[in-house]
C-alpha atoms as a PDB file:
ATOM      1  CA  UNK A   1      12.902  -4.490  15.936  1.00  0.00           C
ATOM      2  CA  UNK A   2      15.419  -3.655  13.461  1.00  0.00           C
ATOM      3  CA  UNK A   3      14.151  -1.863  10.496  1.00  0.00           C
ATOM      4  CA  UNK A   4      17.202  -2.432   7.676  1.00  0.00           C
ATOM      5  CA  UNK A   5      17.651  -0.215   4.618  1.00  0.00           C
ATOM      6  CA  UNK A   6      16.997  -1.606   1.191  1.00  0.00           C
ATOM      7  CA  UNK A   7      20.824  -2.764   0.981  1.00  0.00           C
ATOM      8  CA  UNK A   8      20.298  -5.595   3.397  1.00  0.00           C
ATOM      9  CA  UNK A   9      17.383  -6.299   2.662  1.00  0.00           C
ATOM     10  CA  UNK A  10      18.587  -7.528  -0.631  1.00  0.00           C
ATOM     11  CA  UNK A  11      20.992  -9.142   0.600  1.00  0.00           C
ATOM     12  CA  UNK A  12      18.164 -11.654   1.769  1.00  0.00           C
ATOM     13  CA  UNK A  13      16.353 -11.560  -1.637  1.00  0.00           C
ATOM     14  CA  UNK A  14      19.741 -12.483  -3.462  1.00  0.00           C
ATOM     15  CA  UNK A  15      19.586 -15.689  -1.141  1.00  0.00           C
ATOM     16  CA  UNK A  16      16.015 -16.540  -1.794  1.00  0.00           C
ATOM     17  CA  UNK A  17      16.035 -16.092  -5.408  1.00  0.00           C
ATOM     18  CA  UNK A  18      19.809 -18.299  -5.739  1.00  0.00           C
ATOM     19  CA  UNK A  19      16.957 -20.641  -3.460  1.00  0.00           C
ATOM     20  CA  UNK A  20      14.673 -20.491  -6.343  1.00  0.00           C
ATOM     21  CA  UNK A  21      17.184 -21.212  -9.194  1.00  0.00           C
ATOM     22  CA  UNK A  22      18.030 -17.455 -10.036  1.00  0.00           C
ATOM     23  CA  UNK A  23      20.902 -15.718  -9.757  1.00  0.00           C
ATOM     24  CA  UNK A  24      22.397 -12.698  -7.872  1.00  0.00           C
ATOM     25  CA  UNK A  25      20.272  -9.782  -8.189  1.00  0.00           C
ATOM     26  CA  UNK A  26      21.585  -6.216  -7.732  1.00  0.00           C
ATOM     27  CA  UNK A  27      23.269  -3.208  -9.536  1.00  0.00           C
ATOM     28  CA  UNK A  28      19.872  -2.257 -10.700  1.00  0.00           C
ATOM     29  CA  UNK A  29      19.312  -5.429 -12.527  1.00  0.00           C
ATOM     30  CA  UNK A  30      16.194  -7.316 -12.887  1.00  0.00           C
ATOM     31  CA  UNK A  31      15.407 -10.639 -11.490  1.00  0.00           C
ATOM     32  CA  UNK A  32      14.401 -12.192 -15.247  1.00  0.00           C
ATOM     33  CA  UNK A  33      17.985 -10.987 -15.995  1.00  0.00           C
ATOM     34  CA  UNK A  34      19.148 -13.395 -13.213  1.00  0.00           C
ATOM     35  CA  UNK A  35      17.649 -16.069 -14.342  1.00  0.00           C
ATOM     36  CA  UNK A  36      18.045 -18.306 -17.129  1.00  0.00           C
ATOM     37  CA  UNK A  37      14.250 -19.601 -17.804  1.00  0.00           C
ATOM     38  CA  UNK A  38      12.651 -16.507 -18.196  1.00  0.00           C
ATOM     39  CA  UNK A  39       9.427 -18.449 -17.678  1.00  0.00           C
ATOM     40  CA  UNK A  40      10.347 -19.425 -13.671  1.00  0.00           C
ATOM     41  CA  UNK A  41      11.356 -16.523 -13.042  1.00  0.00           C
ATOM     42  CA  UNK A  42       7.609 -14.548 -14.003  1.00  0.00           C
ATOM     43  CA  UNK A  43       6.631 -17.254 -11.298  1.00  0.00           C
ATOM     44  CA  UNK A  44       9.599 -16.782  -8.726  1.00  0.00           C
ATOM     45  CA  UNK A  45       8.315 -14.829  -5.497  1.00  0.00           C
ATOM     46  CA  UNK A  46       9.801 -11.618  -5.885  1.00  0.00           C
ATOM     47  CA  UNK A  47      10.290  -9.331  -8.530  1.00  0.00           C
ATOM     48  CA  UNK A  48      12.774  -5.836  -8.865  1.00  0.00           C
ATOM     49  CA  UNK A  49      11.442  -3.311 -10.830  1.00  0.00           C
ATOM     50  CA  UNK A  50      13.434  -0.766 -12.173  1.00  0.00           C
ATOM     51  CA  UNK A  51      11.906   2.447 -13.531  1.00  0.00           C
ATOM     52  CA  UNK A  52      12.871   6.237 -13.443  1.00  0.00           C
ATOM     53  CA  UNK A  53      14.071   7.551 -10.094  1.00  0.00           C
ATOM     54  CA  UNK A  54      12.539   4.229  -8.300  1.00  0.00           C
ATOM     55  CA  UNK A  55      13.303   0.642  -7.623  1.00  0.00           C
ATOM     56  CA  UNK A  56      10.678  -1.688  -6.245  1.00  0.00           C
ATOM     57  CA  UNK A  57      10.818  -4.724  -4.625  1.00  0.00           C
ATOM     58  CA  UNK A  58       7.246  -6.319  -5.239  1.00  0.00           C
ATOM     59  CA  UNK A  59       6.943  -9.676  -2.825  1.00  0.00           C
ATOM     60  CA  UNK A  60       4.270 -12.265  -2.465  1.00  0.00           C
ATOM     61  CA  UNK A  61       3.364 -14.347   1.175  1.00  0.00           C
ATOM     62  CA  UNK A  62       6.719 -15.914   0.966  1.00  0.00           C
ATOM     63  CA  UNK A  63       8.426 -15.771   4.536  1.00  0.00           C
ATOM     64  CA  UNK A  64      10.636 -13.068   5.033  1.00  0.00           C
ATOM     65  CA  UNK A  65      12.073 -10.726   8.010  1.00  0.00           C
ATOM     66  CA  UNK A  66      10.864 -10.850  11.622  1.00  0.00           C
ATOM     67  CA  UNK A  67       7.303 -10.846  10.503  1.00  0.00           C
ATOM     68  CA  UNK A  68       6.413 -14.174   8.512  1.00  0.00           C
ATOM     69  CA  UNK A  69       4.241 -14.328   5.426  1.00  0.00           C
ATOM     70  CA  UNK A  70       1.246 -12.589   5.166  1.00  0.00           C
ATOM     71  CA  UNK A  71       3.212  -9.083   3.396  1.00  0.00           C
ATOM     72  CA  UNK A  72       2.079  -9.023  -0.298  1.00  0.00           C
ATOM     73  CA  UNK A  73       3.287  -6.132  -1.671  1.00  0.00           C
ATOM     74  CA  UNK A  74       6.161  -3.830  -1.997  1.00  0.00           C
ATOM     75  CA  UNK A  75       8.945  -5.059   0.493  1.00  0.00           C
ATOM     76  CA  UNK A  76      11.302  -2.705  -0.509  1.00  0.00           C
ATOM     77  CA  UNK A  77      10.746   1.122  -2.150  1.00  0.00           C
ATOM     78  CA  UNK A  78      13.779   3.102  -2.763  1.00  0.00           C
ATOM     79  CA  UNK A  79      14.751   5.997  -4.724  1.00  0.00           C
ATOM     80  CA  UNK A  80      17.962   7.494  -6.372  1.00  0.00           C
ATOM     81  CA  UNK A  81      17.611  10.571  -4.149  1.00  0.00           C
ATOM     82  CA  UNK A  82      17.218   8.056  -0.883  1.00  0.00           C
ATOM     83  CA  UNK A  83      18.787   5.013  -0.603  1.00  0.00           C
ATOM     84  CA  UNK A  84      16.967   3.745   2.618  1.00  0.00           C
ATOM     85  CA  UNK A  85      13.421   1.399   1.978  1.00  0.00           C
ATOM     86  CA  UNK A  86      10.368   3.685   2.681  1.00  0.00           C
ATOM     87  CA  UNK A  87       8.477   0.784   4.289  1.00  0.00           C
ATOM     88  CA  UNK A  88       9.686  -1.033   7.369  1.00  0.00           C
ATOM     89  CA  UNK A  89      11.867  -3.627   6.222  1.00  0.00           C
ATOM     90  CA  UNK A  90       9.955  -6.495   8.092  1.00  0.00           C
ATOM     91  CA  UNK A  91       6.503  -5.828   6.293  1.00  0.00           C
ATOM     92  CA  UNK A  92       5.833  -3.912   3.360  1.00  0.00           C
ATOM     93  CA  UNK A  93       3.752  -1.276   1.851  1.00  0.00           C
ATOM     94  CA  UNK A  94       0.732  -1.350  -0.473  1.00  0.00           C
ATOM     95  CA  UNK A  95      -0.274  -4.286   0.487  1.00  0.00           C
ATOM     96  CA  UNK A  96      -3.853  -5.551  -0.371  1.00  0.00           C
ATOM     97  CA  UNK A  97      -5.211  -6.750   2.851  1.00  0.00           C
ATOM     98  CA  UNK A  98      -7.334  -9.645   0.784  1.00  0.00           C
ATOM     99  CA  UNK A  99      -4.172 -11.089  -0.089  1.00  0.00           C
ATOM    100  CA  UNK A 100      -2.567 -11.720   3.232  1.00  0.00           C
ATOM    101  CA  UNK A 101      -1.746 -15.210   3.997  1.00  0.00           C
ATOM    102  CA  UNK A 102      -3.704 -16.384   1.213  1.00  0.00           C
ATOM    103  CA  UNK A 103      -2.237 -18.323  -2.303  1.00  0.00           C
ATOM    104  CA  UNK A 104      -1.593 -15.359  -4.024  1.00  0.00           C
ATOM    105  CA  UNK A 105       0.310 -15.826  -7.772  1.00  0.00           C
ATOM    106  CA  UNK A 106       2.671 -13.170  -8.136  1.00  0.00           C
ATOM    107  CA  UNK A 107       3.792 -12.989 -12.207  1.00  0.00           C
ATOM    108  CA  UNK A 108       5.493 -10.669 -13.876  1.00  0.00           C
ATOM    109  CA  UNK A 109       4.073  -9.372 -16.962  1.00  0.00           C
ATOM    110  CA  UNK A 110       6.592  -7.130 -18.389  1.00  0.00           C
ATOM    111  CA  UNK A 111      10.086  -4.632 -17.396  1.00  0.00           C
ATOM    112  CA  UNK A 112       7.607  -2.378 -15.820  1.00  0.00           C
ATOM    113  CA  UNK A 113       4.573  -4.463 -14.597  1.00  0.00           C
ATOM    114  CA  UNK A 114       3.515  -6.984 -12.143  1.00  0.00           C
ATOM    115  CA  UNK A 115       0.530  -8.913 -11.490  1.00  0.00           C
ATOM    116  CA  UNK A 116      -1.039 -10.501  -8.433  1.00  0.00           C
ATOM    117  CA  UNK A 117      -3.676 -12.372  -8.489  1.00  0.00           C
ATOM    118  CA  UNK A 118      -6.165 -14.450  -6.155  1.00  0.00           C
ATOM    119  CA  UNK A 119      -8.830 -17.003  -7.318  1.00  0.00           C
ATOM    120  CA  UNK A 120     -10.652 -18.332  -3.981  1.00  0.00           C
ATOM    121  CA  UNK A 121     -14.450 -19.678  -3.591  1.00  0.00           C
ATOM    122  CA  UNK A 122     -15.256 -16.354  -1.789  1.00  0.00           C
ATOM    123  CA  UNK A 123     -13.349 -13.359  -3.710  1.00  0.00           C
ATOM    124  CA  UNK A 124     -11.432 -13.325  -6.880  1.00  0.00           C
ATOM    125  CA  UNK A 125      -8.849 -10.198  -7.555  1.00  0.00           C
ATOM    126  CA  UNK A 126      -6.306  -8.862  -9.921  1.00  0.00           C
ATOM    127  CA  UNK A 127      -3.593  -6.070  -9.149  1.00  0.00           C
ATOM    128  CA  UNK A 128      -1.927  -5.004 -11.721  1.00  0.00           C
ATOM    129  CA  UNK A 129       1.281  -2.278 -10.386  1.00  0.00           C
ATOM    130  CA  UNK A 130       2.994  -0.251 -13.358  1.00  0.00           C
ATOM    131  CA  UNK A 131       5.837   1.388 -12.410  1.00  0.00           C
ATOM    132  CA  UNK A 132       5.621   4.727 -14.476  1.00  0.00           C
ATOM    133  CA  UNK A 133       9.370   7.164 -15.191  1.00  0.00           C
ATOM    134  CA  UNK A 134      10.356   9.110 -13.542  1.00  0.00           C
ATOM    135  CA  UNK A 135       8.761   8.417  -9.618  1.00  0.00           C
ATOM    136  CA  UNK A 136       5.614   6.544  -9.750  1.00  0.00           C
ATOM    137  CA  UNK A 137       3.748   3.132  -9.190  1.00  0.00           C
ATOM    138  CA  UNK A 138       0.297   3.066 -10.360  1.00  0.00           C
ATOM    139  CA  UNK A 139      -2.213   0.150  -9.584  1.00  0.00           C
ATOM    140  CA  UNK A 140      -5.455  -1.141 -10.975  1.00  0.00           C
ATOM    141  CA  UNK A 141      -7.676  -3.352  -8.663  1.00  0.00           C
ATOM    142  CA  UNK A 142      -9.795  -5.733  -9.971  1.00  0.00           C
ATOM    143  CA  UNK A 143     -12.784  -7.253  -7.879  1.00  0.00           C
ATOM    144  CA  UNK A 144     -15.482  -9.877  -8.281  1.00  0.00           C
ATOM    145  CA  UNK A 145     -17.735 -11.453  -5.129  1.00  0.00           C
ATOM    146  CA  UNK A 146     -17.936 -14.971  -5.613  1.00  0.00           C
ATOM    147  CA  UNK A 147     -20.455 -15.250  -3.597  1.00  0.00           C
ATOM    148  CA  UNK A 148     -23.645 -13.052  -1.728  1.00  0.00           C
ATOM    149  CA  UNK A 149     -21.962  -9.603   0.405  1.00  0.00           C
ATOM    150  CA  UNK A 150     -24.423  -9.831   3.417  1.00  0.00           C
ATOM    151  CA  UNK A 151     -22.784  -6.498   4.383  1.00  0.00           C
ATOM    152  CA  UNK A 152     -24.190  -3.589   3.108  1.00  0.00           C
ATOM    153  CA  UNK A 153     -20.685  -2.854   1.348  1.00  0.00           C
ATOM    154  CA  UNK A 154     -17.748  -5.351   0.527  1.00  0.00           C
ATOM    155  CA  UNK A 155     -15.080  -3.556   2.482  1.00  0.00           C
ATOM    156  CA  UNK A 156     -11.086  -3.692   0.907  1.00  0.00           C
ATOM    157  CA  UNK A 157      -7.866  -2.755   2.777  1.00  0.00           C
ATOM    158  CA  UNK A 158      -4.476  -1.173   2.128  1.00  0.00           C
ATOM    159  CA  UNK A 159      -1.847  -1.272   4.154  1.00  0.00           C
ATOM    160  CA  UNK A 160       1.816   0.614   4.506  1.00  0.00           C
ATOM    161  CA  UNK A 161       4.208   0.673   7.294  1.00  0.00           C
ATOM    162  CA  UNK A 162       6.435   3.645   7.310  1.00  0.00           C
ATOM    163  CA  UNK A 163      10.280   3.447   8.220  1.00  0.00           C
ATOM    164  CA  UNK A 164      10.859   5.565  10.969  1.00  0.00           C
ATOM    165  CA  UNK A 165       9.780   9.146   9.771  1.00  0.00           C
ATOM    166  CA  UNK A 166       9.727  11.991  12.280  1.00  0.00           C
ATOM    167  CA  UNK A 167       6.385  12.671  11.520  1.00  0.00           C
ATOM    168  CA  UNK A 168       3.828  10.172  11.295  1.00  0.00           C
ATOM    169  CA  UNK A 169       0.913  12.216  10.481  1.00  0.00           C
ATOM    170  CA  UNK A 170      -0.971  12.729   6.902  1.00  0.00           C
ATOM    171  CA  UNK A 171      -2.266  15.566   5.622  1.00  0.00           C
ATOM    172  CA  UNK A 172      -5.379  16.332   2.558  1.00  0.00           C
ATOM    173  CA  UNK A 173      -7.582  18.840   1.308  1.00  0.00           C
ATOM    174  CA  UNK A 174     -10.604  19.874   2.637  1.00  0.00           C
ATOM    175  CA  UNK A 175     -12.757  22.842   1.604  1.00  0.00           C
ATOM    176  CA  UNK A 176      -9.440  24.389  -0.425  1.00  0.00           C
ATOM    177  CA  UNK A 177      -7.827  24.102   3.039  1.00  0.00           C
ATOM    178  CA  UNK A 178      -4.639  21.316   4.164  1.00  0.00           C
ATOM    179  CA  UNK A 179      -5.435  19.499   6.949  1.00  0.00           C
ATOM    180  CA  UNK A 180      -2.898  17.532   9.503  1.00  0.00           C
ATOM    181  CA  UNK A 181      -4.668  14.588  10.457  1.00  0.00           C
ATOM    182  CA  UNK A 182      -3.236  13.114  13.484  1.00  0.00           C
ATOM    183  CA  UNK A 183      -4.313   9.858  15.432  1.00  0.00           C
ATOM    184  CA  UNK A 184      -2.891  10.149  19.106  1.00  0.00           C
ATOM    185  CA  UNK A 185      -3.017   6.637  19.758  1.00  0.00           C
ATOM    186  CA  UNK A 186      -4.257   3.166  17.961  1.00  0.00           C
ATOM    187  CA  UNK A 187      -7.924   3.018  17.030  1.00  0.00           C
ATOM    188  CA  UNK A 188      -8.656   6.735  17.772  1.00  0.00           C
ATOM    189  CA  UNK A 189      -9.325   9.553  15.041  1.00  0.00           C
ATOM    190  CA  UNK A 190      -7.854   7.072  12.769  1.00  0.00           C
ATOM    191  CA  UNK A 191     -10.330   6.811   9.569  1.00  0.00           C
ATOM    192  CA  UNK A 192     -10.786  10.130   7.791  1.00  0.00           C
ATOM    193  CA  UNK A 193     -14.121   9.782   5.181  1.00  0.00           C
ATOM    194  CA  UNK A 194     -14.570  11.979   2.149  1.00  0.00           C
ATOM    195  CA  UNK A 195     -17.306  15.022   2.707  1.00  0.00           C
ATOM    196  CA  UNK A 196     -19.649  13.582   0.267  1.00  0.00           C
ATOM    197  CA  UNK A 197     -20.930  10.803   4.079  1.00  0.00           C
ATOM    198  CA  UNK A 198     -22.805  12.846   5.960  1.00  0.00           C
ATOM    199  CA  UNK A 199     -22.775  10.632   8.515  1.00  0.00           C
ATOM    200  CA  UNK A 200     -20.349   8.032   9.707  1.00  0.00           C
ATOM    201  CA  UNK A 201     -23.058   5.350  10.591  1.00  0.00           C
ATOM    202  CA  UNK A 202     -23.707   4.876   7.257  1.00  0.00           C
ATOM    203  CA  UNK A 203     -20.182   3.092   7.509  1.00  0.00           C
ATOM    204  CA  UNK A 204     -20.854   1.412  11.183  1.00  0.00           C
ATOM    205  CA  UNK A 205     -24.498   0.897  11.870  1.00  0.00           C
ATOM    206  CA  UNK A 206     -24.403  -2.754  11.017  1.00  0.00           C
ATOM    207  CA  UNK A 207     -21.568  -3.516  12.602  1.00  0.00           C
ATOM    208  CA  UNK A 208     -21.802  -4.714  17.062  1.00  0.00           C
ATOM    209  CA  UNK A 209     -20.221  -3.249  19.620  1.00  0.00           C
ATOM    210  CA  UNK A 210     -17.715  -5.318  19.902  1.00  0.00           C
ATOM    211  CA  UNK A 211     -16.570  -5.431  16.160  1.00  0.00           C
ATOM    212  CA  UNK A 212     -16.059  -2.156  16.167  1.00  0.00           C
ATOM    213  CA  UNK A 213     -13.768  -2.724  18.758  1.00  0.00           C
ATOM    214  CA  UNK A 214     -11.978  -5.464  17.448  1.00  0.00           C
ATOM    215  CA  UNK A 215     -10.191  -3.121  14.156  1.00  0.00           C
ATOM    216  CA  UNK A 216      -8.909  -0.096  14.660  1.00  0.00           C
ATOM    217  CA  UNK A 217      -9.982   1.451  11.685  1.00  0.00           C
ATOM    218  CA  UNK A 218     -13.122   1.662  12.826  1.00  0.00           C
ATOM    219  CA  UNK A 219     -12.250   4.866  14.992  1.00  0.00           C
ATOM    220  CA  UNK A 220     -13.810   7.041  12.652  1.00  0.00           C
ATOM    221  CA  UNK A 221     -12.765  10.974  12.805  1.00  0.00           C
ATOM    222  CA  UNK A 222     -15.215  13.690  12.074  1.00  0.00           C
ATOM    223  CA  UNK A 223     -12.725  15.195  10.039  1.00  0.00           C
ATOM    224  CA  UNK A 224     -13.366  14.851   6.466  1.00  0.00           C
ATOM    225  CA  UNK A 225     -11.263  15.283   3.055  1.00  0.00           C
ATOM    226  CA  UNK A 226     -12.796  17.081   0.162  1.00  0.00           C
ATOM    227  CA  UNK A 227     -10.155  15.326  -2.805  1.00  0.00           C
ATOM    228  CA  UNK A 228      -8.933  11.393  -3.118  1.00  0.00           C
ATOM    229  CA  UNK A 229      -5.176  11.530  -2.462  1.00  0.00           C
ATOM    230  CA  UNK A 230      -3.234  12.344   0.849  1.00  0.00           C
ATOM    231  CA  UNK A 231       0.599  12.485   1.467  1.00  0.00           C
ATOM    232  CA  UNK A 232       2.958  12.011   4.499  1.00  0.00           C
ATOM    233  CA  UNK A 233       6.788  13.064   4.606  1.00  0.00           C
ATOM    234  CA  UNK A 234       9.654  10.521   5.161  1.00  0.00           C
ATOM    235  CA  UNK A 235      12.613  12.578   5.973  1.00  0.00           C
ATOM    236  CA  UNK A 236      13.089  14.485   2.560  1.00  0.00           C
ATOM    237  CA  UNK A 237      10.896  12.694   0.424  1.00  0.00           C
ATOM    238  CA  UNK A 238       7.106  12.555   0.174  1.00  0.00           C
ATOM    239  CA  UNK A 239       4.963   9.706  -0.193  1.00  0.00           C
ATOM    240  CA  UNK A 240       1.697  10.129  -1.582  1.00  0.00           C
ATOM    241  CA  UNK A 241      -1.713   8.004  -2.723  1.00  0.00           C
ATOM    242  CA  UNK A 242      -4.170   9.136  -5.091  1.00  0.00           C
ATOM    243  CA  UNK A 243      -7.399   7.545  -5.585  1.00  0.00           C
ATOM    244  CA  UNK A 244      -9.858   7.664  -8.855  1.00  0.00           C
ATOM    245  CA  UNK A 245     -12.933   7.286  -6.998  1.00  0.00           C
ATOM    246  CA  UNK A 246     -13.674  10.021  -3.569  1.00  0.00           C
ATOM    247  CA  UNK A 247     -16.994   8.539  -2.193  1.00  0.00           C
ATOM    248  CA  UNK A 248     -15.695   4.888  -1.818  1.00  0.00           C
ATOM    249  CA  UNK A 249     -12.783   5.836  -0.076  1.00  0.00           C
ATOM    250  CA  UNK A 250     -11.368   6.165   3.209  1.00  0.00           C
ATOM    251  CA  UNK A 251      -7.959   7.112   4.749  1.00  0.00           C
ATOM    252  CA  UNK A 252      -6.831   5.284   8.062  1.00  0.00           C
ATOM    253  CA  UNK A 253      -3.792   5.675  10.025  1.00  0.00           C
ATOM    254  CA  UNK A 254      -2.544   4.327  13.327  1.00  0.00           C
ATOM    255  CA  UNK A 255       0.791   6.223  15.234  1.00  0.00           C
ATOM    256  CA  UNK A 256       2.367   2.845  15.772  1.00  0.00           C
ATOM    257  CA  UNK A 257       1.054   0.423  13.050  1.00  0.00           C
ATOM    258  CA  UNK A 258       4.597  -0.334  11.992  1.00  0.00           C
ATOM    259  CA  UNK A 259       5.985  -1.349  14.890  1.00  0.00           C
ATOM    260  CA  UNK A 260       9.195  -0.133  16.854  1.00  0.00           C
ATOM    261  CA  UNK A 261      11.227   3.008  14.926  1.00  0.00           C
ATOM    262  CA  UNK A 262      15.228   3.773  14.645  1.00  0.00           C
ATOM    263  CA  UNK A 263      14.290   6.859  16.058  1.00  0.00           C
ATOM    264  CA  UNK A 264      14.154   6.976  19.977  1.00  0.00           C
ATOM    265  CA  UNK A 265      11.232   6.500  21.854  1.00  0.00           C
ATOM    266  CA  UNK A 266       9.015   6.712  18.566  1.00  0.00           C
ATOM    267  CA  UNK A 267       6.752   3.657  16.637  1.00  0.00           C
ATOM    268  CA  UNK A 268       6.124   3.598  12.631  1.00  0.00           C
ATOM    269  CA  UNK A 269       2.863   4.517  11.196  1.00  0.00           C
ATOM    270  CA  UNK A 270       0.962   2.861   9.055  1.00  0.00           C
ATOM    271  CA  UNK A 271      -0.805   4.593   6.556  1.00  0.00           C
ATOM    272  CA  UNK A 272      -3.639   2.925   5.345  1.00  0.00           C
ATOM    273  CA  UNK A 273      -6.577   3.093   3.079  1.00  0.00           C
ATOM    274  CA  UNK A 274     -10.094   1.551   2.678  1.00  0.00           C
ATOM    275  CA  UNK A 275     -12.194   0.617  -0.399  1.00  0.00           C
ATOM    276  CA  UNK A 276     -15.718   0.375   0.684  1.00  0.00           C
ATOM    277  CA  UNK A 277     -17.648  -1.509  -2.311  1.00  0.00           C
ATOM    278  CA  UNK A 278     -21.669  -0.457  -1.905  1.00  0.00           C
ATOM    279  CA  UNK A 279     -24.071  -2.671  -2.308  1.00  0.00           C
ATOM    280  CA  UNK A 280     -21.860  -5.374  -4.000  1.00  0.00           C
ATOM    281  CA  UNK A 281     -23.408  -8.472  -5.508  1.00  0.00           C
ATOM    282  CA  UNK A 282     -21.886 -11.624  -6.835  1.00  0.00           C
ATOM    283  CA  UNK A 283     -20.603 -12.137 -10.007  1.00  0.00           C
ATOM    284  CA  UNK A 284     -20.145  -8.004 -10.240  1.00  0.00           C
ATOM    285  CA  UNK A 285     -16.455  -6.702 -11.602  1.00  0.00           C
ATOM    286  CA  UNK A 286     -15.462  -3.462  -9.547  1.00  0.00           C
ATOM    287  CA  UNK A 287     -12.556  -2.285 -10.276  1.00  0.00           C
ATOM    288  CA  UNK A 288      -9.941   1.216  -8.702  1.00  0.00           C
ATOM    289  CA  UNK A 289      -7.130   2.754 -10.151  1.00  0.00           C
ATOM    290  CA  UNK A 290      -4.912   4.378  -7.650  1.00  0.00           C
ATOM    291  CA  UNK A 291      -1.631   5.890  -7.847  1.00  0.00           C
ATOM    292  CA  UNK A 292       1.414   5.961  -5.275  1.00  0.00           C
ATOM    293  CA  UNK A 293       4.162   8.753  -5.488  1.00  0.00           C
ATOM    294  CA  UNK A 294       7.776   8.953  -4.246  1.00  0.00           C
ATOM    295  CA  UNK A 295       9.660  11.542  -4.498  1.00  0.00           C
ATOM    296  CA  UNK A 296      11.891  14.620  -2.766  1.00  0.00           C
ATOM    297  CA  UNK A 297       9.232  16.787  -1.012  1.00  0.00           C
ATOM    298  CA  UNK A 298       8.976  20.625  -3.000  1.00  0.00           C
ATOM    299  CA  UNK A 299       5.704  21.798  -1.053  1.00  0.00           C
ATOM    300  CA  UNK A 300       2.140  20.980  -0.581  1.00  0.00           C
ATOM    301  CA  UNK A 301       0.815  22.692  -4.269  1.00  0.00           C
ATOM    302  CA  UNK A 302       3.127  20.633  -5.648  1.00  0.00           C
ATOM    303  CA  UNK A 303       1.615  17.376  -4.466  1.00  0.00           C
ATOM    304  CA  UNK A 304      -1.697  19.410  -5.475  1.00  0.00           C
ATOM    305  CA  UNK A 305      -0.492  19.741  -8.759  1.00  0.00           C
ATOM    306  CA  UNK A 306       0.636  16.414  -9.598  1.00  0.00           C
ATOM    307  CA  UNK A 307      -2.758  14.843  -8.295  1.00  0.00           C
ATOM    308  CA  UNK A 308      -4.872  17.114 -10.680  1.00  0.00           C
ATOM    309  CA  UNK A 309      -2.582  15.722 -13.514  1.00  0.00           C
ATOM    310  CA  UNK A 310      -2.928  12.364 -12.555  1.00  0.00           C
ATOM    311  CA  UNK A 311      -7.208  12.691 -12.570  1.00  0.00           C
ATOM    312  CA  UNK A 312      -7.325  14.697 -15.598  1.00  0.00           C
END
């Protein structure tokens, strides 16, 4: 697998959107610049967004790369201090599981914003991403069961595959203390909880046997985090998530989620997240705000720092 840097990869975007009636898109430009009906283009599907030290390439289930459809979310993240796309160039990163090979409407609402949104008999959902000056992307979920959970919790996924960095590993608070968290192969040690479960089957007991087998994020760790937000390094830049809610969340990884890396003899992680919805009933709106940083790496009480800012 090739994993290409954010150059050629929109190379392939300028030939979809002159596909879709736009225009050539590049030099930092928008795609609504590139196109002449600025009402197509909030429907076209793919958007550039501009802001600060990033530019974001937001993409709905539209085919693209080696993978196919199925990638909505960011297919390309780069930054003015690293030209090369933090996600693997076939996928994508913050990707909201629920929307993966579905119908998903990808609009954009403004220079800064962009909305996806799903309305199926099951689940409806908003996301709303707003990239923020100078390095972040923040994102509001929006939630509502269309019909009974059976399950005692509705359970939401993030994904992100990670280009090639040397480290694949996360690290988060816990007790005033950073923890590594490392997963040594798929499926094991791979979802960390927060301290306030006790006790993992809370989580598991209602799943089988064999559906615990059949995702890897169900290789729970014992290790626990104490605060909502974990980062991971790509070469000289860090990539972080923060969460508003602790209890609700989980982190997951997997060593080679992302497939084959540009590195020798090493896979890209994936560095995923879960939303665990509690007793969820039809008809409910839930809703999480979450945050995603980018930016050169200056130390681990810097990423503190920024995190406590964030959550107030």
């Amino acid at each position: 697998m090739s994993h290409l840097s954010r150059r050629s990869l929109l190379r392939g975007v300028t030939a979809l959107l002159g596909a879709a009636g736009g225009g050539v898109v590049g030099g930092g430009r928008d795609v609504e610049a590139a196109c002449p009906d600025t009402r197509a283009a909030a429907q076209l599907p793919v958007h550039l967004v501009n802001r600060g030290e990033l530019s974001a390439l937001f993409g709905d289930s539209t085919p693209h790369g080696m993978r196919g459809p199925g990638f909505c979310g960011i297919w390309s993240l780069g930054s003015a201090h690293e030209p090369h796309n933090a996600f693997v160039s076939s996928a994508a990163g913050f990707i909201f599981n629920s929307h993966r090979g579905r119908p998903v409407r990808l609009r954009r609402l403004n220079a800064a914003q962009v909305e996806y949104r799903l309305e199926e008999p099951g689940l409806h959902s908003r996301v709303v991403f707003t990239a923020r000056e100078p390095y972040y992307i923040d994102s509001e979920t929006i939630v509502i069961p269309q019909t009974p959970v059976k399950t005692p919790h509705l359970l939401q996924s993030w994904a992100s595959y990670i280009n090639s960095p040397r480290d694949g590993d996360i690290f988060f608070r816990h007790e005033g203390k950073w923890i590594k968290a490392h997963s040594p192969e798929h499926g094991v040690e791979a979802t960390y909880c927060p301290v306030s479960l006790k006790d993992t089957e809370e989580d598991l007991r209602h799943l089988t046997p064999e559906e615990r087998k059949g995702w890897f994020v169900y290789g729970y760790s014992q290790q626990r985090f104490s605060e909502p937000f974990y980062f991971g390094r790509i070469r000289h830049m860090v990539l972080a998530f923060f969460f508003d809610n602790s209890d609700n969340i989980r982190f997951t990884i997997s060593p080679v989620g992302g497939g084959v890396s540009i590195l020798p003899g090493r896979s890209c992680p994936a560095w995923d997240w879960l939303w665990l919805i509690p007793h969820a009933r039809a008809g409910r709106t839930y809703t999480l705000r979450a945050r995603m940083l980018y930016k050169p790496f200056r130390g681990e009480e810097d990423i503190l720092a920024e995190f406590t800012r964030w959550r107030g």
